[in-house]
PDB file of N, CA and C in Angstrom:
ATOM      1  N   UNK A   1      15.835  19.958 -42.807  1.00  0.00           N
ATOM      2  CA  UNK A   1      15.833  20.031 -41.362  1.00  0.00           C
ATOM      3  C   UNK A   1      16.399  18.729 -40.812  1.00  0.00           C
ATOM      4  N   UNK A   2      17.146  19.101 -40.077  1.00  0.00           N
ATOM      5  CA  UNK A   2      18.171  17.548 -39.360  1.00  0.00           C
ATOM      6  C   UNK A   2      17.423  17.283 -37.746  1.00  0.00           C
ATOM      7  N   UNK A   3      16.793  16.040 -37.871  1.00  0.00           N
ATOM      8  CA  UNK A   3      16.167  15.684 -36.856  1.00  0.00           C
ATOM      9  C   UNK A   3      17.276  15.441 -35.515  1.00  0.00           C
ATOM     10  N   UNK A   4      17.606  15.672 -34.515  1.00  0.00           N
ATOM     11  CA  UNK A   4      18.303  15.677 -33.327  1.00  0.00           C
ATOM     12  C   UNK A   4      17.970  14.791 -32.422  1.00  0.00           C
ATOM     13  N   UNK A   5      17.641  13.044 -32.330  1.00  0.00           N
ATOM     14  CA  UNK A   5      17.289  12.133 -32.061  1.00  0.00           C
ATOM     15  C   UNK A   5      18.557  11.995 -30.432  1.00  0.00           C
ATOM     16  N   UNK A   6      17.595  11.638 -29.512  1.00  0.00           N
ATOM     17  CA  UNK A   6      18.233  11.307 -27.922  1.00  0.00           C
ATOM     18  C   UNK A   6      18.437   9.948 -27.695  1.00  0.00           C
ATOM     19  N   UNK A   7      17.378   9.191 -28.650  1.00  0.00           N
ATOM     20  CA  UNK A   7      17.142   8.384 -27.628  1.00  0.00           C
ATOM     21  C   UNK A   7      16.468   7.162 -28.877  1.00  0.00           C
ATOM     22  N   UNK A   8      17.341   5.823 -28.517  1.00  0.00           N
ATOM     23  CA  UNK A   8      16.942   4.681 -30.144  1.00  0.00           C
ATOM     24  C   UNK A   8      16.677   3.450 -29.066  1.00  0.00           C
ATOM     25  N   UNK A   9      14.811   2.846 -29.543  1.00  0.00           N
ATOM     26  CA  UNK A   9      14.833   1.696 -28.835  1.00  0.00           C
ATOM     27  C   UNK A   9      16.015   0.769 -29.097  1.00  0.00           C
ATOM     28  N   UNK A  10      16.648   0.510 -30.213  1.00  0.00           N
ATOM     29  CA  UNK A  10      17.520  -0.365 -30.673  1.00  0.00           C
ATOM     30  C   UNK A  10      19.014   0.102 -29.934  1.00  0.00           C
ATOM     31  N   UNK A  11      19.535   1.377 -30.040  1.00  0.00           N
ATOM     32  CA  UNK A  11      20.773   1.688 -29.050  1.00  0.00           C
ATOM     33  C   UNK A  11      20.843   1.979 -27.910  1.00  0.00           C
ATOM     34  N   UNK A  12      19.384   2.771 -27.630  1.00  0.00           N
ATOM     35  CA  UNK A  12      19.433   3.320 -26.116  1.00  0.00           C
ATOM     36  C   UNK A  12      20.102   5.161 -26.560  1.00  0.00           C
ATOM     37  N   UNK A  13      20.681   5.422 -25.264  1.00  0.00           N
ATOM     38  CA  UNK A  13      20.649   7.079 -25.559  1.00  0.00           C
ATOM     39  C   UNK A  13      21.746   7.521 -26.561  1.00  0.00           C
ATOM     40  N   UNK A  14      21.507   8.682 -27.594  1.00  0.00           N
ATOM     41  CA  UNK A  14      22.506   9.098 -28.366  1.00  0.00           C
ATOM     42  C   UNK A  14      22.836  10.176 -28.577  1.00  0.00           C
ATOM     43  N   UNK A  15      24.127  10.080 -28.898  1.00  0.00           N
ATOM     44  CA  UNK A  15      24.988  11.604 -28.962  1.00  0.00           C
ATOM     45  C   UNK A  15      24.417  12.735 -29.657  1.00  0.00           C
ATOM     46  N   UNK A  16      23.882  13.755 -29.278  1.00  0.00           N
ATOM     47  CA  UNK A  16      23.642  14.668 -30.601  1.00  0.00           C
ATOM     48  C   UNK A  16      24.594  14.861 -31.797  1.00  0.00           C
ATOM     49  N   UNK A  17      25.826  14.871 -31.065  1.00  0.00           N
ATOM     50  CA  UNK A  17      26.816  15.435 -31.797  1.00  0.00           C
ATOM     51  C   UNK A  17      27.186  14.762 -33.275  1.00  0.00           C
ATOM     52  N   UNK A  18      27.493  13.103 -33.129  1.00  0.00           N
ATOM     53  CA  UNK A  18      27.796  12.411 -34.062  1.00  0.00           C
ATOM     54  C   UNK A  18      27.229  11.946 -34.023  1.00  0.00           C
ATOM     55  N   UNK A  19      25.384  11.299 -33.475  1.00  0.00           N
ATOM     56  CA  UNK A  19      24.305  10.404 -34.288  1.00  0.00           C
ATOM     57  C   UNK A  19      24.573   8.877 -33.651  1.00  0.00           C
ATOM     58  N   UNK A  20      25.740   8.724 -33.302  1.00  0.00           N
ATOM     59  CA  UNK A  20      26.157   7.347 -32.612  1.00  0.00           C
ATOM     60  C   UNK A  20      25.541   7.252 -31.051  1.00  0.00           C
ATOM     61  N   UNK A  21      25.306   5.644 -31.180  1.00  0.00           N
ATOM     62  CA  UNK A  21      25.545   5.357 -29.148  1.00  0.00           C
ATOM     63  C   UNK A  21      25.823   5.777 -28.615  1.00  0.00           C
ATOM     64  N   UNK A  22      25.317   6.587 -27.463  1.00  0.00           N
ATOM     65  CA  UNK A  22      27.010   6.746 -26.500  1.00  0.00           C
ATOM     66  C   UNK A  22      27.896   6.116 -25.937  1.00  0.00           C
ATOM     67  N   UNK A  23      27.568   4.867 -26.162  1.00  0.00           N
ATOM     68  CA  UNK A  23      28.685   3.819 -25.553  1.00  0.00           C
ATOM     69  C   UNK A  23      29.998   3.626 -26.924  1.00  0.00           C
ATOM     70  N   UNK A  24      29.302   4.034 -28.002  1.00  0.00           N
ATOM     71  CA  UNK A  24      29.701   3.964 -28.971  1.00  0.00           C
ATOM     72  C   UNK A  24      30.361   5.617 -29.734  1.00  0.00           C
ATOM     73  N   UNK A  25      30.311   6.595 -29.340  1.00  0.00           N
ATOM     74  CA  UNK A  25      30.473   7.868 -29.646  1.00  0.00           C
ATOM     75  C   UNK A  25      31.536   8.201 -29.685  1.00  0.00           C
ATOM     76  N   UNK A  26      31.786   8.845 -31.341  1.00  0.00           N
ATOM     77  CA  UNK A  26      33.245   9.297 -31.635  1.00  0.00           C
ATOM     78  C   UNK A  26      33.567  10.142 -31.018  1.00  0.00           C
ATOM     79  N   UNK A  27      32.693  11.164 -30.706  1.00  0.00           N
ATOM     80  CA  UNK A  27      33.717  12.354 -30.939  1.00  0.00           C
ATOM     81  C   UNK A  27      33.836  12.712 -28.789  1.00  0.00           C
ATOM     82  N   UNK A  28      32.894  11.872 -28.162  1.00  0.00           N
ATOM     83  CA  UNK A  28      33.030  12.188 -26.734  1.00  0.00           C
ATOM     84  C   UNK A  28      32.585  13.155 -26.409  1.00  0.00           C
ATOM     85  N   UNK A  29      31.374  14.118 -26.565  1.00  0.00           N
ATOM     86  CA  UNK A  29      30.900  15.413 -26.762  1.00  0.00           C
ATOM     87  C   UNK A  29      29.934  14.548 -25.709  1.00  0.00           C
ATOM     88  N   UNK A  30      29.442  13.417 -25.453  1.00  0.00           N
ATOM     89  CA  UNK A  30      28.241  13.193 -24.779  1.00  0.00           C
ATOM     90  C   UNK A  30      29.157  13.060 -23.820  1.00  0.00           C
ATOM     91  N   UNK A  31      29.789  12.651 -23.221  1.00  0.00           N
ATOM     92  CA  UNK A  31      30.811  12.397 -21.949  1.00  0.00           C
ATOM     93  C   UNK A  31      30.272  13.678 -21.149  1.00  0.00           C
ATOM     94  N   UNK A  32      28.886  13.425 -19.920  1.00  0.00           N
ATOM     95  CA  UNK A  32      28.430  14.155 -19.316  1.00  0.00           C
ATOM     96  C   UNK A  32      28.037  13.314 -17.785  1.00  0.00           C
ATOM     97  N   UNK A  33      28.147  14.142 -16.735  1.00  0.00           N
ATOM     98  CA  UNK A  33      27.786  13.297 -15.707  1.00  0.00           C
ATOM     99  C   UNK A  33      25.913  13.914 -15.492  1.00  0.00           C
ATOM    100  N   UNK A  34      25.295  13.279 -14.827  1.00  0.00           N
ATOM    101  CA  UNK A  34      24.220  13.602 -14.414  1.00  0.00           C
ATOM    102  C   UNK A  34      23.968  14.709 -13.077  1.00  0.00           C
ATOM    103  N   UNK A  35      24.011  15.834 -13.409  1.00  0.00           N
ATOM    104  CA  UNK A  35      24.305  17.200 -12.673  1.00  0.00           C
ATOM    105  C   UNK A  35      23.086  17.709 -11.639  1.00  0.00           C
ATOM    106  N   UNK A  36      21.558  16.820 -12.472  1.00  0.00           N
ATOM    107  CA  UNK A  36      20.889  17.476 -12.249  1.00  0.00           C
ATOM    108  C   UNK A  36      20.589  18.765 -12.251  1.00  0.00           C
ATOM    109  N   UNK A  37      19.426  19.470 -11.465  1.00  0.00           N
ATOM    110  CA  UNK A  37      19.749  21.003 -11.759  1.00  0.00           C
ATOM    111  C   UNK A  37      20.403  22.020 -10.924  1.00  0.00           C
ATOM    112  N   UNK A  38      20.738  21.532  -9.794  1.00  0.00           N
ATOM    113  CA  UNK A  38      22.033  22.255  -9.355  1.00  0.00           C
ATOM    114  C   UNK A  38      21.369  22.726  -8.209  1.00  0.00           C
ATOM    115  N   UNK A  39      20.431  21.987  -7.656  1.00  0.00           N
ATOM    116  CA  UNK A  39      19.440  22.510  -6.232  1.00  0.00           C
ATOM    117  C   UNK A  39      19.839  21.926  -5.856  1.00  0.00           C
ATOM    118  N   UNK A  40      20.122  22.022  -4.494  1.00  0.00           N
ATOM    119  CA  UNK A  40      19.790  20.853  -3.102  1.00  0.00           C
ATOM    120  C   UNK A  40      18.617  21.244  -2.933  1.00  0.00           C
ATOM    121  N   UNK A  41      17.807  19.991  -2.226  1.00  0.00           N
ATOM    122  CA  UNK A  41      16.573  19.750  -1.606  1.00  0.00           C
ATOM    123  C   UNK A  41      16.449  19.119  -0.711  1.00  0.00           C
ATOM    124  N   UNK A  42      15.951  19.893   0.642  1.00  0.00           N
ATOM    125  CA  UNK A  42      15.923  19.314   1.966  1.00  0.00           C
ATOM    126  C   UNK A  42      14.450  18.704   2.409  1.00  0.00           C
ATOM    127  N   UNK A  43      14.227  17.847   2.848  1.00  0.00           N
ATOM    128  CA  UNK A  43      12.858  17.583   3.035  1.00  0.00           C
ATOM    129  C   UNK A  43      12.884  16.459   4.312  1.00  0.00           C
ATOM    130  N   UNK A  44      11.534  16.841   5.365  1.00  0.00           N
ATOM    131  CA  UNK A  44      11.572  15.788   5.952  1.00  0.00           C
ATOM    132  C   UNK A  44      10.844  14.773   6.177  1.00  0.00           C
ATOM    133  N   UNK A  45      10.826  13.348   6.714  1.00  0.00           N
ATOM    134  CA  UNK A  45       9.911  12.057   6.195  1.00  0.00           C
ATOM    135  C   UNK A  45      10.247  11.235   7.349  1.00  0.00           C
ATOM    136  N   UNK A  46       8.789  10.556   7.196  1.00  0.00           N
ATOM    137  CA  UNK A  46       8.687   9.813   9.080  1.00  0.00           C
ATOM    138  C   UNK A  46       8.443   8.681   8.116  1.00  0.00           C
ATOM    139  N   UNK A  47       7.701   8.429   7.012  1.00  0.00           N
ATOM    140  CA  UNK A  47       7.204   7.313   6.701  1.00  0.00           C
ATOM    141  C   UNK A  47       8.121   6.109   6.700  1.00  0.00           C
ATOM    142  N   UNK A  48       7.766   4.880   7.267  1.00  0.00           N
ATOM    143  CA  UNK A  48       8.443   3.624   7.454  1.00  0.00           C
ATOM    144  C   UNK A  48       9.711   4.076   8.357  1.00  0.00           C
ATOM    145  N   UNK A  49       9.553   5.013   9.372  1.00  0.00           N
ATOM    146  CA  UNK A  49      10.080   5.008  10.308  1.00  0.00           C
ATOM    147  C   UNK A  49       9.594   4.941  11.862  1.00  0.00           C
ATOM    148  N   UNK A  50       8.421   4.444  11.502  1.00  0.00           N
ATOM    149  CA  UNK A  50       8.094   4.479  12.946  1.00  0.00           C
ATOM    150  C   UNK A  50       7.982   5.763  13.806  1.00  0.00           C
ATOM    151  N   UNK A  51       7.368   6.843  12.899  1.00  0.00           N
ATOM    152  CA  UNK A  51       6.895   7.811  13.387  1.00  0.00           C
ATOM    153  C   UNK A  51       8.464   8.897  13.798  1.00  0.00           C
ATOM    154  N   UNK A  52       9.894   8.280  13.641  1.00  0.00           N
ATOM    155  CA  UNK A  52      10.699   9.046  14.117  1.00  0.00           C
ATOM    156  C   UNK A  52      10.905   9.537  12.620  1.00  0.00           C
ATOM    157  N   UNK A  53      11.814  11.124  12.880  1.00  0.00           N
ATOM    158  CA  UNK A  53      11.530  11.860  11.351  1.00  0.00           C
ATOM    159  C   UNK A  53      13.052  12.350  11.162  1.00  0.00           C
ATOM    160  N   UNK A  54      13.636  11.729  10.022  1.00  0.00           N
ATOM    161  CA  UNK A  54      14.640  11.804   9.408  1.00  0.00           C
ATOM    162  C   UNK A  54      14.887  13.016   8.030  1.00  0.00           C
ATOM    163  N   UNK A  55      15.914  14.033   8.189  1.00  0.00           N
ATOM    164  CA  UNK A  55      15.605  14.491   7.516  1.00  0.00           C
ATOM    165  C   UNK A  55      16.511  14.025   5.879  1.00  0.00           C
ATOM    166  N   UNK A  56      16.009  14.658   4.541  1.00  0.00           N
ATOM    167  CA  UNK A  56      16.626  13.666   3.810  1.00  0.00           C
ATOM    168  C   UNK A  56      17.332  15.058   2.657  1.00  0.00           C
ATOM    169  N   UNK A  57      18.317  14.776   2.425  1.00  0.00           N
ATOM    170  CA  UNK A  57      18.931  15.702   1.467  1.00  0.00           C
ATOM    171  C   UNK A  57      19.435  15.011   0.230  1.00  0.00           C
ATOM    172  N   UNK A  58      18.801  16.048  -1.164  1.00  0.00           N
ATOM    173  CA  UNK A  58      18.573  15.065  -2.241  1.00  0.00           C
ATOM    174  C   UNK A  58      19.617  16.461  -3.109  1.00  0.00           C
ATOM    175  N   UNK A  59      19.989  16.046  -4.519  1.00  0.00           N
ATOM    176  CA  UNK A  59      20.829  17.044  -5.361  1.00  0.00           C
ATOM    177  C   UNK A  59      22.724  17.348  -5.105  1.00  0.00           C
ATOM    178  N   UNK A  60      23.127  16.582  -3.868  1.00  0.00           N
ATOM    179  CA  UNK A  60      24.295  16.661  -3.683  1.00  0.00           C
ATOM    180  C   UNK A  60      24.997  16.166  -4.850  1.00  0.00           C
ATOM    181  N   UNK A  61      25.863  16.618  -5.530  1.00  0.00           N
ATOM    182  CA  UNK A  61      26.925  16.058  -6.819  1.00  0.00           C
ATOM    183  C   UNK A  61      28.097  16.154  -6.581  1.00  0.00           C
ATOM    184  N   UNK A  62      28.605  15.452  -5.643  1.00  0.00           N
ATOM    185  CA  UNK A  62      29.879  15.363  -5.432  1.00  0.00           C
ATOM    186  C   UNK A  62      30.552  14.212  -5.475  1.00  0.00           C
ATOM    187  N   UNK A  63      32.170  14.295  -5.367  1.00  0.00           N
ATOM    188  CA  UNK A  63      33.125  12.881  -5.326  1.00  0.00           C
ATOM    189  C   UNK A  63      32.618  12.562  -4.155  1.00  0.00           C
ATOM    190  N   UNK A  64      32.651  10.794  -4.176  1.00  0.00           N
ATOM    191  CA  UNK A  64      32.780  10.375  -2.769  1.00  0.00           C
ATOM    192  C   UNK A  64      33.278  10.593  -1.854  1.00  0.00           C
ATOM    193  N   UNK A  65      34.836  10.989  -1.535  1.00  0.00           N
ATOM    194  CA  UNK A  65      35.342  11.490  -0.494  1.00  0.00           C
ATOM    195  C   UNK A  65      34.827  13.021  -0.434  1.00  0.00           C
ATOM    196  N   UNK A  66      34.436  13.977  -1.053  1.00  0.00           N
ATOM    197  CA  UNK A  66      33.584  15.271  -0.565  1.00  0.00           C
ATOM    198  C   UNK A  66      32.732  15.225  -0.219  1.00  0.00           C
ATOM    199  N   UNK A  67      32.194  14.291  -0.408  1.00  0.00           N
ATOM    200  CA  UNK A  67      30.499  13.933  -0.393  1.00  0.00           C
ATOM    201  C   UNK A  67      30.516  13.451   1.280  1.00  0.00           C
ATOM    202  N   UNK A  68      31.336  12.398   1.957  1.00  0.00           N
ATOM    203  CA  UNK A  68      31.749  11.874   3.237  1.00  0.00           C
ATOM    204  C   UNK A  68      32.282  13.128   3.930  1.00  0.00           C
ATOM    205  N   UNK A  69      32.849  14.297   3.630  1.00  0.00           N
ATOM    206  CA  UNK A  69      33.675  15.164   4.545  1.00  0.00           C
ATOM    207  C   UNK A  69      32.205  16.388   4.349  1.00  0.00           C
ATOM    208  N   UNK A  70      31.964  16.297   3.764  1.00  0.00           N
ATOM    209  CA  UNK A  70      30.296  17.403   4.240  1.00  0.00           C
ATOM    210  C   UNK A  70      29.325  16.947   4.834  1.00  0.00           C
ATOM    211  N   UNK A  71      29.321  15.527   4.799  1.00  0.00           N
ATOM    212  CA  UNK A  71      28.274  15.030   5.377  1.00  0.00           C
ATOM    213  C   UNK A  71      29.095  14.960   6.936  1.00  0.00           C
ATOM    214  N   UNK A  72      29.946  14.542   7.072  1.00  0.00           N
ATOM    215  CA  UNK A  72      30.710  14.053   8.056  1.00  0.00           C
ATOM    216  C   UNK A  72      30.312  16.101   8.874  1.00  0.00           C
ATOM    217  N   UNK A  73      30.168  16.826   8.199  1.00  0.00           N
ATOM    218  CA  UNK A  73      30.625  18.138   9.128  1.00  0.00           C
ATOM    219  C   UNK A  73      28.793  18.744   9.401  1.00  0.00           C
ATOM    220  N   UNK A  74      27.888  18.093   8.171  1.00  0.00           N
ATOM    221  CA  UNK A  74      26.494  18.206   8.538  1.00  0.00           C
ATOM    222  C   UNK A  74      25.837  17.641  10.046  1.00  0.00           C
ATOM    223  N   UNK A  75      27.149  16.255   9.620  1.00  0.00           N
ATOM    224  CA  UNK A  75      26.306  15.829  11.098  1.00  0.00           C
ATOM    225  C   UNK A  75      26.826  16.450  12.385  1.00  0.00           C
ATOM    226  N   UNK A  76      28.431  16.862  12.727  1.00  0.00           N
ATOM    227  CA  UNK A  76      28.377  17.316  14.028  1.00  0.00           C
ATOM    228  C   UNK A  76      27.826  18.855  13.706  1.00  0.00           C
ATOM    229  N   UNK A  77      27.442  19.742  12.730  1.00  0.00           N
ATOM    230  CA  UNK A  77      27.030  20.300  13.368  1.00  0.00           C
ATOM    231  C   UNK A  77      25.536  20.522  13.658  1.00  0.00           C
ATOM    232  N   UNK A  78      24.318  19.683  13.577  1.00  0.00           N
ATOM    233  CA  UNK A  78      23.602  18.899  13.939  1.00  0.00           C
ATOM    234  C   UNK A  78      23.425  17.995  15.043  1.00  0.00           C
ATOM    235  N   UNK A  79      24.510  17.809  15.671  1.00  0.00           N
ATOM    236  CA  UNK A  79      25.242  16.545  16.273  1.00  0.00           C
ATOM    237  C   UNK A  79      24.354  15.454  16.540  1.00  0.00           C
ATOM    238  N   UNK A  80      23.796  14.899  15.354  1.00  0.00           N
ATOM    239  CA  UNK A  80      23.252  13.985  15.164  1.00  0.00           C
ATOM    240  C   UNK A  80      23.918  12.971  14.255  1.00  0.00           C
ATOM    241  N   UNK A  81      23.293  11.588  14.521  1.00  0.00           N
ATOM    242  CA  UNK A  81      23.788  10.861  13.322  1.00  0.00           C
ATOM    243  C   UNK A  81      23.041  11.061  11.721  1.00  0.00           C
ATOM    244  N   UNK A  82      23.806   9.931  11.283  1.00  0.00           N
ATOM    245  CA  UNK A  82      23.060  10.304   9.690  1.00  0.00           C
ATOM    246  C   UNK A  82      23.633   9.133   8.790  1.00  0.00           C
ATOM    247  N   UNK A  83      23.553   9.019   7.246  1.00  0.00           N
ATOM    248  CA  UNK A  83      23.858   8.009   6.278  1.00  0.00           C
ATOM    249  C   UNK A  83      23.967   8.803   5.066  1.00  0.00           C
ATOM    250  N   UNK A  84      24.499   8.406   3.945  1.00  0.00           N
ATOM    251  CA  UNK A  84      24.293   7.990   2.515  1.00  0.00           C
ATOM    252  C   UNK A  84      24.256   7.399   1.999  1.00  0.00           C
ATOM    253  N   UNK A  85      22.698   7.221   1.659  1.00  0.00           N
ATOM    254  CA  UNK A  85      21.817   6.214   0.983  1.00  0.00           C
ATOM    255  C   UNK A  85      22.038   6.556  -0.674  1.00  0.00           C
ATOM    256  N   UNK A  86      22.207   5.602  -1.744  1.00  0.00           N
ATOM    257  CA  UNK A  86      22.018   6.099  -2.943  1.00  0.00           C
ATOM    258  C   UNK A  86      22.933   7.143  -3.067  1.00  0.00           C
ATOM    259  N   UNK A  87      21.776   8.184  -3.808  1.00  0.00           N
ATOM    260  CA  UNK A  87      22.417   9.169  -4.003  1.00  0.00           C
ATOM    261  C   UNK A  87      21.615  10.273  -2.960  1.00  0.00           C
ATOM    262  N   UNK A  88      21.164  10.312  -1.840  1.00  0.00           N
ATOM    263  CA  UNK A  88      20.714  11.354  -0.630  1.00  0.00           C
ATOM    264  C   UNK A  88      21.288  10.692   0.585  1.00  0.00           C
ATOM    265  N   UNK A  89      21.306  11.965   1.318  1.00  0.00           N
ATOM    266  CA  UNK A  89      21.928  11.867   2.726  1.00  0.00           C
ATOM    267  C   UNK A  89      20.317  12.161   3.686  1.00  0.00           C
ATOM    268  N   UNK A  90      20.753  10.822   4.622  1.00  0.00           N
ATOM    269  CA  UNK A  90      19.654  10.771   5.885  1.00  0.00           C
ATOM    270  C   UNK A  90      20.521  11.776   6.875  1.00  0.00           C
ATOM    271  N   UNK A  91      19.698  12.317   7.388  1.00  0.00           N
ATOM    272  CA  UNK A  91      20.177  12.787   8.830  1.00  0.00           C
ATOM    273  C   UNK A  91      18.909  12.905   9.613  1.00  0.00           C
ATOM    274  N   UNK A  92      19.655  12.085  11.049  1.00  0.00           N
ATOM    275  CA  UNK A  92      18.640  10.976  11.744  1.00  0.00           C
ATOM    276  C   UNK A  92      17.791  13.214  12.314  1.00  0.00           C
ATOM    277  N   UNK A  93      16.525  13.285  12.781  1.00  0.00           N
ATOM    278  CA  UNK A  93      16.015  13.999  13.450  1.00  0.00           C
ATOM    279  C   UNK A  93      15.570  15.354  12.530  1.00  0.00           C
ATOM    280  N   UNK A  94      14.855  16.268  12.957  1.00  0.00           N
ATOM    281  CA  UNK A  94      14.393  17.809  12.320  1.00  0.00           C
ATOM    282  C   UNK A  94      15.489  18.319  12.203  1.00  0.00           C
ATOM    283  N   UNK A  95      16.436  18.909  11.538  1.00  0.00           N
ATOM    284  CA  UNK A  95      17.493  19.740  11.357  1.00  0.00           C
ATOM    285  C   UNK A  95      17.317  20.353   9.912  1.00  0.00           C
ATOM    286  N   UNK A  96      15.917  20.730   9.166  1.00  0.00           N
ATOM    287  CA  UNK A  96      16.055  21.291   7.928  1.00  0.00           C
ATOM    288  C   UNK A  96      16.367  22.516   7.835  1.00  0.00           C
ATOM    289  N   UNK A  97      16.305  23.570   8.741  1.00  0.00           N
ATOM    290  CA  UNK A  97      16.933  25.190   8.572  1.00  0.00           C
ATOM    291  C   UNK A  97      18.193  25.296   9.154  1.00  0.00           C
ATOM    292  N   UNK A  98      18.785  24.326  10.154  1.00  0.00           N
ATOM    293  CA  UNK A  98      20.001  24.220  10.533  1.00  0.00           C
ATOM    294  C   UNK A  98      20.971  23.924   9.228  1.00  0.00           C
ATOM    295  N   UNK A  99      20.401  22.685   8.058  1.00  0.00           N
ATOM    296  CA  UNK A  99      21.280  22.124   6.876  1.00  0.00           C
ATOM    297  C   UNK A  99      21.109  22.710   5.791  1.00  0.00           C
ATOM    298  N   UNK A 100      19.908  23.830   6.246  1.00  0.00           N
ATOM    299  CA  UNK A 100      19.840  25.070   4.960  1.00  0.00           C
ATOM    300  C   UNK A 100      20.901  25.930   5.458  1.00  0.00           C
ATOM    301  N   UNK A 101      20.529  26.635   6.632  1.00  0.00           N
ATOM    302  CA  UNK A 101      22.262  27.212   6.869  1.00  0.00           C
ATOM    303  C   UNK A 101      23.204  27.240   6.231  1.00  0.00           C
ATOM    304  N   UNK A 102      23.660  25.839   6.770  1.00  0.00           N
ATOM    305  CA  UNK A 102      25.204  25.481   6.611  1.00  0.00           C
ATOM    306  C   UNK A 102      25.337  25.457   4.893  1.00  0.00           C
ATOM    307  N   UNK A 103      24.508  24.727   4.518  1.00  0.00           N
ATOM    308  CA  UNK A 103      24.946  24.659   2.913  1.00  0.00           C
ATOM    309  C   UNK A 103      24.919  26.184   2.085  1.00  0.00           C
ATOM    310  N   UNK A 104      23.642  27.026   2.584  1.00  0.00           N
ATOM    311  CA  UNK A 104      23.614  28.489   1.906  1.00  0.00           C
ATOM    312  C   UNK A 104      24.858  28.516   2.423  1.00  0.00           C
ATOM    313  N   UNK A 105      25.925  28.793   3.462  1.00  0.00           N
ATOM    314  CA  UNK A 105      26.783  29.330   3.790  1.00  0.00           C
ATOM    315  C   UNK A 105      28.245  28.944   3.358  1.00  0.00           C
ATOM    316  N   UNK A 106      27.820  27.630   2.465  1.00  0.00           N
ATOM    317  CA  UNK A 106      28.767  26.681   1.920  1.00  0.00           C
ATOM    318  C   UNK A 106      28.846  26.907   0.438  1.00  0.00           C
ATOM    319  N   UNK A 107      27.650  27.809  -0.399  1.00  0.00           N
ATOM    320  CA  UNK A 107      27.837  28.201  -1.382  1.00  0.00           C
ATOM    321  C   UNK A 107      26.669  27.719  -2.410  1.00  0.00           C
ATOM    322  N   UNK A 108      26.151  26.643  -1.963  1.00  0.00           N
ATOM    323  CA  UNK A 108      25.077  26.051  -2.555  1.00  0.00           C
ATOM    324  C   UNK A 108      23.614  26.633  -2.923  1.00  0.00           C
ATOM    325  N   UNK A 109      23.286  26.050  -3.528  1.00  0.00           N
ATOM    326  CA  UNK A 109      21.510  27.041  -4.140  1.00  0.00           C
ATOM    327  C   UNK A 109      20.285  25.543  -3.123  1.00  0.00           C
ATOM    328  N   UNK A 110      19.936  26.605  -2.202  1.00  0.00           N
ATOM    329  CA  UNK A 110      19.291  25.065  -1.556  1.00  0.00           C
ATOM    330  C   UNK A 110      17.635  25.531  -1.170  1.00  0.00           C
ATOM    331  N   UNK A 111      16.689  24.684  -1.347  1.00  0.00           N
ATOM    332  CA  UNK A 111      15.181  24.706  -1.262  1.00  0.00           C
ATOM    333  C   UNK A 111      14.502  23.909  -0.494  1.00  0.00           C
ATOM    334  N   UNK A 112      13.738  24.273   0.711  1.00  0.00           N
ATOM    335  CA  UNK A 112      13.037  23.362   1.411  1.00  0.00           C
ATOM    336  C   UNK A 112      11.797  22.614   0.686  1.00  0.00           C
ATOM    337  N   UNK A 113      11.686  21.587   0.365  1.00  0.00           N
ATOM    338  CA  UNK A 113      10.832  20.826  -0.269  1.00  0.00           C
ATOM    339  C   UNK A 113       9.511  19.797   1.037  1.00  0.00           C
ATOM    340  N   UNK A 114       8.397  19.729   0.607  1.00  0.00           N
ATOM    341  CA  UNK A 114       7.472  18.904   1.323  1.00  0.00           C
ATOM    342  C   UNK A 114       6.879  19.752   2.098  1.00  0.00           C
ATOM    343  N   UNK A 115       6.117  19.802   3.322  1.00  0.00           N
ATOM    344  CA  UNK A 115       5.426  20.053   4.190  1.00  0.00           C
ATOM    345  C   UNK A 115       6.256  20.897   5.099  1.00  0.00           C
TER     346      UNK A 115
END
């Protein structure tokens, strides 16, 4: 039985494929981006805002410039402002069934998360 090892305190994460680093990996079979599972998740959060409530969208996997031209079209049609933080988008105010909308209608698999 061939043990299928991820993960070496001494290398850090490893290829299934060829047993190597992945910084180190022949064959490039690990060459994967972090996809997550393919949800968006909308949720909204006042905390350390001073009681005003921002809503926050988490699971987006896109290039930077796609990532700026959806957000850019979330917010007017919202017509609110907004950011990308990390890897989630703020959008300033309540707009979570408005940005479920648009994204179900955009093709996406999307879930209201929190309260």
């Amino acid at each position: 039985m061939k043990s299928h090892r991820v993960y070496s305190t001494d290398q850090g994460r490893i290829c299934p494929s060829c047993d190597q680093a992945k910084d180190n990996c022949r064959c490039k079979a690990a060459v994967t981006t972090d996809k997550g599972d393919g949800i968006i998740r909308i949720r909204r959060e006042t905390k350390g805002r001073k009681g005003a409530g921002v809503t926050i969208i988490d699971g987006l996997v896109l290039e930077a410039s796609e990532l700026k031209k959806l957000v850019k079209k979330i917010k007017q049609s919202c017509s609110s402002g907004g950011a990308i933080k990390d890897s989630s988008v703020e959008i300033q105010g309540e707009h979570r069934e408005g940005i479920k909308a648009l994204l179900e209608k955009a093709g996406y698999t999307v879930k209201l998360s929190g309260g």
